[in-house]
N, C-alpha and C. Protein backbone atom coordinates (compact mmCIF):
# COMPACT_ATOMS: atom_id res chain seq x y z
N UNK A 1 -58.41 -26.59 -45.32
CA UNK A 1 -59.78 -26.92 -45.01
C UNK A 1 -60.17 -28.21 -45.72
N UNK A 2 -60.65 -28.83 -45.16
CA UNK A 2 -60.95 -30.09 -45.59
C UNK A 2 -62.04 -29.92 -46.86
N UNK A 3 -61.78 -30.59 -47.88
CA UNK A 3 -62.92 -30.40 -49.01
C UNK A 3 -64.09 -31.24 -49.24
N UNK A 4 -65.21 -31.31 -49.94
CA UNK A 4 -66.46 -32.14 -48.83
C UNK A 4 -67.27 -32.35 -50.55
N UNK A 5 -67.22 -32.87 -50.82
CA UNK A 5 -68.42 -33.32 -52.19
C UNK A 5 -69.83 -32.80 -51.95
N UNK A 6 -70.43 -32.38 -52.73
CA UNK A 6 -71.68 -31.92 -52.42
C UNK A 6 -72.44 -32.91 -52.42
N UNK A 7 -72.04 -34.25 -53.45
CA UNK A 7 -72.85 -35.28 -53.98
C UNK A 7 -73.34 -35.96 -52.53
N UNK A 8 -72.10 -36.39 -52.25
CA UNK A 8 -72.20 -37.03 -51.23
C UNK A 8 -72.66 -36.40 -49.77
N UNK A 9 -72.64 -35.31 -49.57
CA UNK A 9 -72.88 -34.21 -48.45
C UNK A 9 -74.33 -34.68 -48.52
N UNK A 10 -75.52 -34.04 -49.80
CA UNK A 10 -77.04 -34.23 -50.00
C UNK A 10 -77.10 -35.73 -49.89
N UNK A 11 -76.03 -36.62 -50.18
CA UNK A 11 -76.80 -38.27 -50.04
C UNK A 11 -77.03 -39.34 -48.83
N UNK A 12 -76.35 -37.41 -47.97
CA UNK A 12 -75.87 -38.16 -46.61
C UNK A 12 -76.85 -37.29 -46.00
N UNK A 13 -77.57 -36.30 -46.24
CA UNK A 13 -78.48 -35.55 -45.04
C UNK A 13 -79.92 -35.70 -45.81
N UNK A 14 -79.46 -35.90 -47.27
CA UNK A 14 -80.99 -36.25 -47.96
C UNK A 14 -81.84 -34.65 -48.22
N UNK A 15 -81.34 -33.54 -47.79
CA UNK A 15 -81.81 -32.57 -48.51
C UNK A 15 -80.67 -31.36 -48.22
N UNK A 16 -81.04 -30.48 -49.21
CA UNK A 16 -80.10 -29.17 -49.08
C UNK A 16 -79.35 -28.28 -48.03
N UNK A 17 -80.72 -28.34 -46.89
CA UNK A 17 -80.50 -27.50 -45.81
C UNK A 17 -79.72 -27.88 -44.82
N UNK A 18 -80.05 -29.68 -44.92
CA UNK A 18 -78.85 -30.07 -43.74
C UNK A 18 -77.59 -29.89 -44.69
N UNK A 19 -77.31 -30.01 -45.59
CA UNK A 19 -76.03 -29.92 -46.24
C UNK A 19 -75.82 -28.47 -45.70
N UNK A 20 -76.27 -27.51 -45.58
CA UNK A 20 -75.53 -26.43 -45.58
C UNK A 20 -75.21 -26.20 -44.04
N UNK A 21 -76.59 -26.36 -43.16
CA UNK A 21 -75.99 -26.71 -41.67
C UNK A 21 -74.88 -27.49 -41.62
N UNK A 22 -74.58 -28.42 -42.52
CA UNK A 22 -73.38 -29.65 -41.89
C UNK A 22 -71.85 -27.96 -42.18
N UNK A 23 -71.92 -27.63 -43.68
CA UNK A 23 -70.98 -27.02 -44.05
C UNK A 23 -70.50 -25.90 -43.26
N UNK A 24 -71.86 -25.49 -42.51
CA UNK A 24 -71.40 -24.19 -41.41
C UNK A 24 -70.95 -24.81 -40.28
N UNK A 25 -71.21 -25.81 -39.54
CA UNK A 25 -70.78 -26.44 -38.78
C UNK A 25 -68.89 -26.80 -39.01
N UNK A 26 -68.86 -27.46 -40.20
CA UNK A 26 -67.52 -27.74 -40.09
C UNK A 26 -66.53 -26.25 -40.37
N UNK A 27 -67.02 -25.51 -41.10
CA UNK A 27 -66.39 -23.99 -41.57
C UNK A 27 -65.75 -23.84 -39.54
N UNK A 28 -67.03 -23.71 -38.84
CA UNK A 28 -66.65 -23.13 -37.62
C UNK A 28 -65.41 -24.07 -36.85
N UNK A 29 -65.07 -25.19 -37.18
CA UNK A 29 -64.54 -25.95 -36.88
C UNK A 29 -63.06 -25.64 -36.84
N UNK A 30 -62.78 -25.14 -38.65
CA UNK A 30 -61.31 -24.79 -38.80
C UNK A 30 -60.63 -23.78 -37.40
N UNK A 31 -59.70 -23.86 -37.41
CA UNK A 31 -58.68 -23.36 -36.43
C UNK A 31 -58.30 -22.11 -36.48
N UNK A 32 -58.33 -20.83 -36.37
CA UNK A 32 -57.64 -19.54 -36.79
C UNK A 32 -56.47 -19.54 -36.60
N UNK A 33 -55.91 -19.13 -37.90
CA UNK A 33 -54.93 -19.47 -38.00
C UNK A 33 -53.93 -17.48 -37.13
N UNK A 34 -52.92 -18.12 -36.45
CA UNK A 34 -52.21 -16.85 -35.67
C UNK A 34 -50.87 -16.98 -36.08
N UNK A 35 -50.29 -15.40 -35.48
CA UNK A 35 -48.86 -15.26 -35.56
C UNK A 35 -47.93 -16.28 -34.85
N UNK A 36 -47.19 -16.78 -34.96
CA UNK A 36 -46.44 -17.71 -34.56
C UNK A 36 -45.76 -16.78 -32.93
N UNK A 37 -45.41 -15.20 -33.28
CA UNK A 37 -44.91 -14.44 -32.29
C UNK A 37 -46.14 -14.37 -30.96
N UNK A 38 -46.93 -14.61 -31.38
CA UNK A 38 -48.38 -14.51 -30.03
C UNK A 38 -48.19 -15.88 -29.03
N UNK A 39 -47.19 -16.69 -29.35
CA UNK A 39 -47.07 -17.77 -28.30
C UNK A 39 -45.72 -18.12 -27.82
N UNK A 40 -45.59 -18.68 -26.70
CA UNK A 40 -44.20 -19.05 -26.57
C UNK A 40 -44.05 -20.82 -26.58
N UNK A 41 -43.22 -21.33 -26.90
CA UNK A 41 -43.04 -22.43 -27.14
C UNK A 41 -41.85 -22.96 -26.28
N UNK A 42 -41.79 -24.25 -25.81
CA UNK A 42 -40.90 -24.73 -24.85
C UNK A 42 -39.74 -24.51 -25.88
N UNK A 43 -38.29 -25.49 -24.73
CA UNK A 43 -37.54 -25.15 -25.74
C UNK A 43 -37.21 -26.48 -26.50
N UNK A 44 -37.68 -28.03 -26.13
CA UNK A 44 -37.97 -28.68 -26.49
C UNK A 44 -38.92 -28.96 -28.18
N UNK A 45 -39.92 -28.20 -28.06
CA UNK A 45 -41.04 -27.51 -29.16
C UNK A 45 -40.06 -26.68 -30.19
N UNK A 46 -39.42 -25.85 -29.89
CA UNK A 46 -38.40 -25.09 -30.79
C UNK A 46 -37.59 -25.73 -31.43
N UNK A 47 -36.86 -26.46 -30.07
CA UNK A 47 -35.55 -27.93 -31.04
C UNK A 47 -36.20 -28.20 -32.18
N UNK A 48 -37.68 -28.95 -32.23
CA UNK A 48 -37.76 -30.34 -32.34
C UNK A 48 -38.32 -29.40 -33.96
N UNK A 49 -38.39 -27.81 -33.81
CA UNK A 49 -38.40 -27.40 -35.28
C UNK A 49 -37.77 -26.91 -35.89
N UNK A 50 -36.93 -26.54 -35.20
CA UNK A 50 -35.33 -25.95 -35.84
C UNK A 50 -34.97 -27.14 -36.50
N UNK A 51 -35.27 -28.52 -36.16
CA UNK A 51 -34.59 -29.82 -36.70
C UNK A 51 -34.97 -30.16 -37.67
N UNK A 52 -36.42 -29.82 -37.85
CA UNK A 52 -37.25 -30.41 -39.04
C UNK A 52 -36.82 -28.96 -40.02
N UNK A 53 -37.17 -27.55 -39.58
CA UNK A 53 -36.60 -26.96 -40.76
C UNK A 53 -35.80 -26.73 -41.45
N UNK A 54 -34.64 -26.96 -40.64
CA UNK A 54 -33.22 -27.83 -41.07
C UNK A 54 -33.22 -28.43 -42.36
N UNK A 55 -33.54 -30.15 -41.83
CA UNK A 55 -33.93 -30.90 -42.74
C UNK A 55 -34.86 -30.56 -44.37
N UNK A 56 -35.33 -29.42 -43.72
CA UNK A 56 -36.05 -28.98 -45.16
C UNK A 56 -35.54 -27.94 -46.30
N UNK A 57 -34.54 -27.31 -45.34
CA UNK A 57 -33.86 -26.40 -46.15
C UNK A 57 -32.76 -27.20 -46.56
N UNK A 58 -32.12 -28.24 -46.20
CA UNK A 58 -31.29 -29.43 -47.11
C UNK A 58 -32.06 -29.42 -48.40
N UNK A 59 -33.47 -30.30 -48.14
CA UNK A 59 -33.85 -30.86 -49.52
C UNK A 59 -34.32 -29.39 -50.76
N UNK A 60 -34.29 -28.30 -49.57
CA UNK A 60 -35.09 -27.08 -50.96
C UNK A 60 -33.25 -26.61 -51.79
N UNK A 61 -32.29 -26.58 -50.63
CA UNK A 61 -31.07 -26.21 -51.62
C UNK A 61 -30.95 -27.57 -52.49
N UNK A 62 -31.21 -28.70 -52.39
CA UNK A 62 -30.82 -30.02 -53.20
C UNK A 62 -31.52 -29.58 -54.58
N UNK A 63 -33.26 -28.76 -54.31
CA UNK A 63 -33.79 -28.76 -55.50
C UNK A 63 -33.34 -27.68 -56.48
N UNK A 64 -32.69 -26.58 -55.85
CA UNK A 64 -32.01 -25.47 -56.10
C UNK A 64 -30.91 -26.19 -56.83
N UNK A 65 -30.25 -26.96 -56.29
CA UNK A 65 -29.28 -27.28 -57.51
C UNK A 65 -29.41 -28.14 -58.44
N UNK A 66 -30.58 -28.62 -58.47
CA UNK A 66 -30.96 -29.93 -59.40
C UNK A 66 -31.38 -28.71 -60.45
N UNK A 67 -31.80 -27.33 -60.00
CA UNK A 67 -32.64 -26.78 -61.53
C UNK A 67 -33.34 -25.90 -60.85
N UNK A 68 -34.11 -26.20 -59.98
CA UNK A 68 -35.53 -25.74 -59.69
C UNK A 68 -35.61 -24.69 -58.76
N UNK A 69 -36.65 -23.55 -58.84
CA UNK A 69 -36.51 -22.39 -58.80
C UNK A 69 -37.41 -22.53 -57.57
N UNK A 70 -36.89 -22.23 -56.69
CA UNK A 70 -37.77 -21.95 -55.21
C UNK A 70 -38.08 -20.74 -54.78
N UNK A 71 -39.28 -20.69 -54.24
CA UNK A 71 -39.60 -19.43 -53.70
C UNK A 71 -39.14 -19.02 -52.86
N UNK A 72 -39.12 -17.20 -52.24
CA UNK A 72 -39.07 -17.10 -51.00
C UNK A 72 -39.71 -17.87 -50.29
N UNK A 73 -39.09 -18.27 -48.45
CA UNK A 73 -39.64 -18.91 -48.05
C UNK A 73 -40.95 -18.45 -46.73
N UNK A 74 -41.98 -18.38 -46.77
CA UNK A 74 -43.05 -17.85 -46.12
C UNK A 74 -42.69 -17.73 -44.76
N UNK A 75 -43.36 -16.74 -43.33
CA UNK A 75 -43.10 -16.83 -42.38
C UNK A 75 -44.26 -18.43 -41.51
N UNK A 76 -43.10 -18.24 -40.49
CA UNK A 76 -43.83 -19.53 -40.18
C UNK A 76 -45.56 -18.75 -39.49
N UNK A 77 -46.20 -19.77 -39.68
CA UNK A 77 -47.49 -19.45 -39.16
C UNK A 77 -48.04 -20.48 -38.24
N UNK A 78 -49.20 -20.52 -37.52
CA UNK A 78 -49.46 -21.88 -36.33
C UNK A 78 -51.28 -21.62 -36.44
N UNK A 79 -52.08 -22.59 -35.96
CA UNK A 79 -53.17 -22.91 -35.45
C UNK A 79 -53.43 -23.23 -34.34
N UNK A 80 -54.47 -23.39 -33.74
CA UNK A 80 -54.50 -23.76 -32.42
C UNK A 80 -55.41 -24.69 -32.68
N UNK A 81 -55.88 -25.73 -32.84
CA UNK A 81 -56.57 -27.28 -32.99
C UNK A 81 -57.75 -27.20 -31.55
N UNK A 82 -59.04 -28.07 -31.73
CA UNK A 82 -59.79 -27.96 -30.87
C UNK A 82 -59.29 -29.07 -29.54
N UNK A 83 -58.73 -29.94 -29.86
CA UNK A 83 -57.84 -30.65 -28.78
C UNK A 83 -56.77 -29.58 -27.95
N UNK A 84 -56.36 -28.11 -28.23
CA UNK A 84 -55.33 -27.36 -27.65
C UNK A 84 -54.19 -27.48 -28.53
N UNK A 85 -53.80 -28.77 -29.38
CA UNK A 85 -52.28 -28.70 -30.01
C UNK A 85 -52.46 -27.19 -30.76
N UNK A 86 -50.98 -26.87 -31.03
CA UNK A 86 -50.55 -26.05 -31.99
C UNK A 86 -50.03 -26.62 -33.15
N UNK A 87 -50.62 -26.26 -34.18
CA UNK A 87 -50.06 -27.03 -35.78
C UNK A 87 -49.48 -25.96 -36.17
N UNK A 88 -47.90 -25.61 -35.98
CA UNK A 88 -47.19 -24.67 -36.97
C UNK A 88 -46.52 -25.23 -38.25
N UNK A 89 -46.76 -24.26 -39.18
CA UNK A 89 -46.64 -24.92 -40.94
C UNK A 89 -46.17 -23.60 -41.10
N UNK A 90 -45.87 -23.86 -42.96
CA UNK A 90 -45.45 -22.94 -43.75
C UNK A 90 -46.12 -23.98 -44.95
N UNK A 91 -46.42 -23.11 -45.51
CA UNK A 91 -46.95 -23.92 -47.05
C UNK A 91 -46.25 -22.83 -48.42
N UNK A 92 -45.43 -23.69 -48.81
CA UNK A 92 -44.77 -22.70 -49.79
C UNK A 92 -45.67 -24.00 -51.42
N UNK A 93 -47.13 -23.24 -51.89
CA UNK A 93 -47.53 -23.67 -53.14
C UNK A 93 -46.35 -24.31 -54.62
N UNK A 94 -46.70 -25.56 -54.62
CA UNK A 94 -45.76 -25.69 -55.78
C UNK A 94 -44.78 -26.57 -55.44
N UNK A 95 -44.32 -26.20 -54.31
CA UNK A 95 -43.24 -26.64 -53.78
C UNK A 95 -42.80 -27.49 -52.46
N UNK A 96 -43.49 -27.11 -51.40
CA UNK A 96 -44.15 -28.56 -50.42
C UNK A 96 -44.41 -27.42 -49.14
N UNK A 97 -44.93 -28.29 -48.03
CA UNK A 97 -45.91 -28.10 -46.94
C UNK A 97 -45.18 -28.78 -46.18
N UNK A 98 -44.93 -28.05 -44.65
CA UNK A 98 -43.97 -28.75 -43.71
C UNK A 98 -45.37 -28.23 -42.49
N UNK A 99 -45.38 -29.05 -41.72
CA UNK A 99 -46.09 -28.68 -40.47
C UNK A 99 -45.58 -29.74 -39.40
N UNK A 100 -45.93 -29.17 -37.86
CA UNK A 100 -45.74 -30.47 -36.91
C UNK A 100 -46.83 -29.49 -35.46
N UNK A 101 -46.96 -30.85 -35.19
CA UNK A 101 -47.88 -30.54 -33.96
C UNK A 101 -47.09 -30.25 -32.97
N UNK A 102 -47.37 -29.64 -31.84
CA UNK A 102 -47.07 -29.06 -30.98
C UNK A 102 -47.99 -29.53 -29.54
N UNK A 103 -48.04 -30.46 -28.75
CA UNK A 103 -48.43 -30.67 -27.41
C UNK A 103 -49.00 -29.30 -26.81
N UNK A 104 -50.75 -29.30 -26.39
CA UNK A 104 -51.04 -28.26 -25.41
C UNK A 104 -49.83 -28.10 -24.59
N UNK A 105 -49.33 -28.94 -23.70
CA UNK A 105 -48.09 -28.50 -22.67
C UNK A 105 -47.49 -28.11 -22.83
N UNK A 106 -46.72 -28.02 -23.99
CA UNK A 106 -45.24 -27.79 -24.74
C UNK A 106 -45.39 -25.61 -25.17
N UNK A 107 -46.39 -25.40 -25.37
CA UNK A 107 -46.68 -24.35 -25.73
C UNK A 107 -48.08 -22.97 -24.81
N UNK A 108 -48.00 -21.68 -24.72
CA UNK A 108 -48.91 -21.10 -23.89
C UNK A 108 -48.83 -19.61 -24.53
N UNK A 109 -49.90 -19.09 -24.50
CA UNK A 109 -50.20 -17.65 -24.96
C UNK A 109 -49.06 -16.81 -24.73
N UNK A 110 -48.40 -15.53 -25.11
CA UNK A 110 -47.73 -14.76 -24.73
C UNK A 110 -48.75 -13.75 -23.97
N UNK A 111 -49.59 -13.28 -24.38
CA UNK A 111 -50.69 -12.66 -23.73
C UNK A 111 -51.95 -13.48 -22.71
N UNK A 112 -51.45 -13.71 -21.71
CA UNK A 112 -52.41 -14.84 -20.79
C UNK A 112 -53.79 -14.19 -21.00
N UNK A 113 -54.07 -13.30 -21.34
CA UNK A 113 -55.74 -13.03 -21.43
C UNK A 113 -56.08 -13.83 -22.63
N UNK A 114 -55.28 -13.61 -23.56
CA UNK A 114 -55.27 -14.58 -25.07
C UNK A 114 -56.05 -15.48 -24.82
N UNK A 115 -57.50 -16.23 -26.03
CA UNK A 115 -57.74 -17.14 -25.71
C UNK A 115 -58.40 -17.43 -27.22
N UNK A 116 -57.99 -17.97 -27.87
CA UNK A 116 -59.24 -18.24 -28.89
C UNK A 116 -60.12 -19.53 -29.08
């Protein structure tokens, strides 16, 4: 979630209340975040993350042998963005944040009633 100064929030609406309208406004904004299993993804969309998580599990065994103690690694999780993309990430704290967008086209509900 994006983080927002208060200072600057009141110096920009000039009193309290729009600050808090602005803050509910953007709150509603964020994306709910879903199971990665509730969608299907081309197979293009899959490659193009099998490649990048690849690449990431190189650099987490590199840190593994330099010393450093890595966590389990989280299940993947996704958003759905107000443009339609899908942003699937994993955020393992401490240790780094991998995400990539996903094209409305590239991706579609497993449940077609699905809609958020």
């Amino acid at each position: 979630m994006e983080r927002v100064c208060w200072f600057t929030l009141a110096s920009s609406f000039g009193d309290i209340s729009a600050v808090l309208v602005s803050l509910k406004q953007r709150r509603k904004k964020v994306a709910k975040e879903i199971d990665l299993d509730e969608v299907n993804l081309t197979a293009e969309a899959v490659a193009a993350w099998t490649e990048m998580v690849g690449r990431v599990a190189l650099v987490l065994a590199q840190m593994k042998r330099m010393g450093r103690e890595i966590p389990e690694i989280p299940i993947e999780r996704a958003r759905v963005e107000d443009d339609r993309t899908l942003t699937v990430y994993v955020n393992m704290p401490g240790v780094l944040n991998i995400s990539m967008s996903i094209p409305a086209d590239q991706w579609v509900w497993r449940d077609p009633n699905k809609r958020h």
